[in-house]
Protein backbone atom coordinates (compact mmCIF):
# COMPACT_ATOMS: atom_id res chain seq x y z
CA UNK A 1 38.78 64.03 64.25
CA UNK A 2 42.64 64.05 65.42
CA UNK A 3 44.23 61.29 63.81
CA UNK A 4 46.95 59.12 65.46
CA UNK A 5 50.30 59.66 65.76
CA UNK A 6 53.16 57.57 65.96
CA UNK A 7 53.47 58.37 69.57
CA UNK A 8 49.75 58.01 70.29
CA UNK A 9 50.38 53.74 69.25
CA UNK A 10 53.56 53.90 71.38
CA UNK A 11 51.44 54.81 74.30
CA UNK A 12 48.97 52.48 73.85
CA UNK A 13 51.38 49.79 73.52
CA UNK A 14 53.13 51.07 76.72
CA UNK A 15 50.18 51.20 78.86
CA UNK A 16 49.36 47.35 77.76
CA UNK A 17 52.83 46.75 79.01
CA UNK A 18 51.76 48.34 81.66
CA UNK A 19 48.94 46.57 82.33
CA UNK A 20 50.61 42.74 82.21
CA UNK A 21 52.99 44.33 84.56
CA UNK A 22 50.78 45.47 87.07
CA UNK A 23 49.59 41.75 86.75
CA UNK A 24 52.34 40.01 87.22
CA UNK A 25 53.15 41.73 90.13
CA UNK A 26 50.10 41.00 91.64
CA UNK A 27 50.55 37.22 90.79
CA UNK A 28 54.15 36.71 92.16
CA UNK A 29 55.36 35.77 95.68
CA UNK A 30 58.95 36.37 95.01
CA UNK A 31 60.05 39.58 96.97
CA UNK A 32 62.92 40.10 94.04
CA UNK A 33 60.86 39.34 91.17
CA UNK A 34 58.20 42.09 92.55
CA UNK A 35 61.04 44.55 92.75
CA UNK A 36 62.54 43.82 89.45
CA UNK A 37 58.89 44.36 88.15
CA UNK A 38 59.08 47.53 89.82
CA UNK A 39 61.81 48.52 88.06
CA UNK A 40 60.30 47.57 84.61
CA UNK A 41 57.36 49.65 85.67
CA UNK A 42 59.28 52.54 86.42
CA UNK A 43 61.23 52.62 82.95
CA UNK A 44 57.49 52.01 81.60
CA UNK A 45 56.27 54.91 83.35
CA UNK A 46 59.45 57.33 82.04
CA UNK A 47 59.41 56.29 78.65
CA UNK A 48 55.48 57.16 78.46
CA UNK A 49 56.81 60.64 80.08
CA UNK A 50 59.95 60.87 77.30
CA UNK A 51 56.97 60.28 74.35
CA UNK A 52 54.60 63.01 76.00
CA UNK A 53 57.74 65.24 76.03
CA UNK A 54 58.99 64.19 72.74
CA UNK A 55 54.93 65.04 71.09
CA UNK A 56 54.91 68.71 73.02
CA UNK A 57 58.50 69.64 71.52
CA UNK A 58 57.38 68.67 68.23
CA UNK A 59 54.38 70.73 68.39
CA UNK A 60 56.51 73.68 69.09
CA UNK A 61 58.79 73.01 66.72
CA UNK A 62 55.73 72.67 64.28
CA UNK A 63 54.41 76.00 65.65
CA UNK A 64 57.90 78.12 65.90
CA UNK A 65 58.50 76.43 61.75
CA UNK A 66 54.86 78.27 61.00
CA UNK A 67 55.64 81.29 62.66
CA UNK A 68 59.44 81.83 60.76
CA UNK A 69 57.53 80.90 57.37
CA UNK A 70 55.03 84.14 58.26
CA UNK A 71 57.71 86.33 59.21
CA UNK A 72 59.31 85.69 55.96
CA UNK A 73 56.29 86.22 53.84
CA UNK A 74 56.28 89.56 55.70
């Protein structure tokens, strides 16, 4: 069983955000409201893109720190 990373509860808490956003769109009448929730969805949707990034570089990182510690055993 994986256990949960920092980033995993970011994500989470990102795609409730989400979630009421998607909502509230749906709700409102306003034509500016919808597009400033449009734009709240859009920085939702990068910084759920930054975190993926952010977890794949510090598997590398994790993998590249393993691989120098062999070489040196070596």
């Amino acid at each position: 069983m994986e256990k949960k990373t920092h980033g995993d509860e970011i994500q989470k808490e990102l795609e409730i955000i989400s979630s009421r956003l998607n909502a509230l769109e749906a709700s409102t009448q306003d034509k500016q409201q919808k597009t400033l929730l449009g734009i709240i969805k859009l920085l939702v949707e990068n910084q759920k893109h930054f975190i993926k990034e952010s977890d794949h570089l510090r598997k590398a990182m994790d993998l590249l720190t393993l691989q120098i510690f062999e070489l040196e055993k070596k």
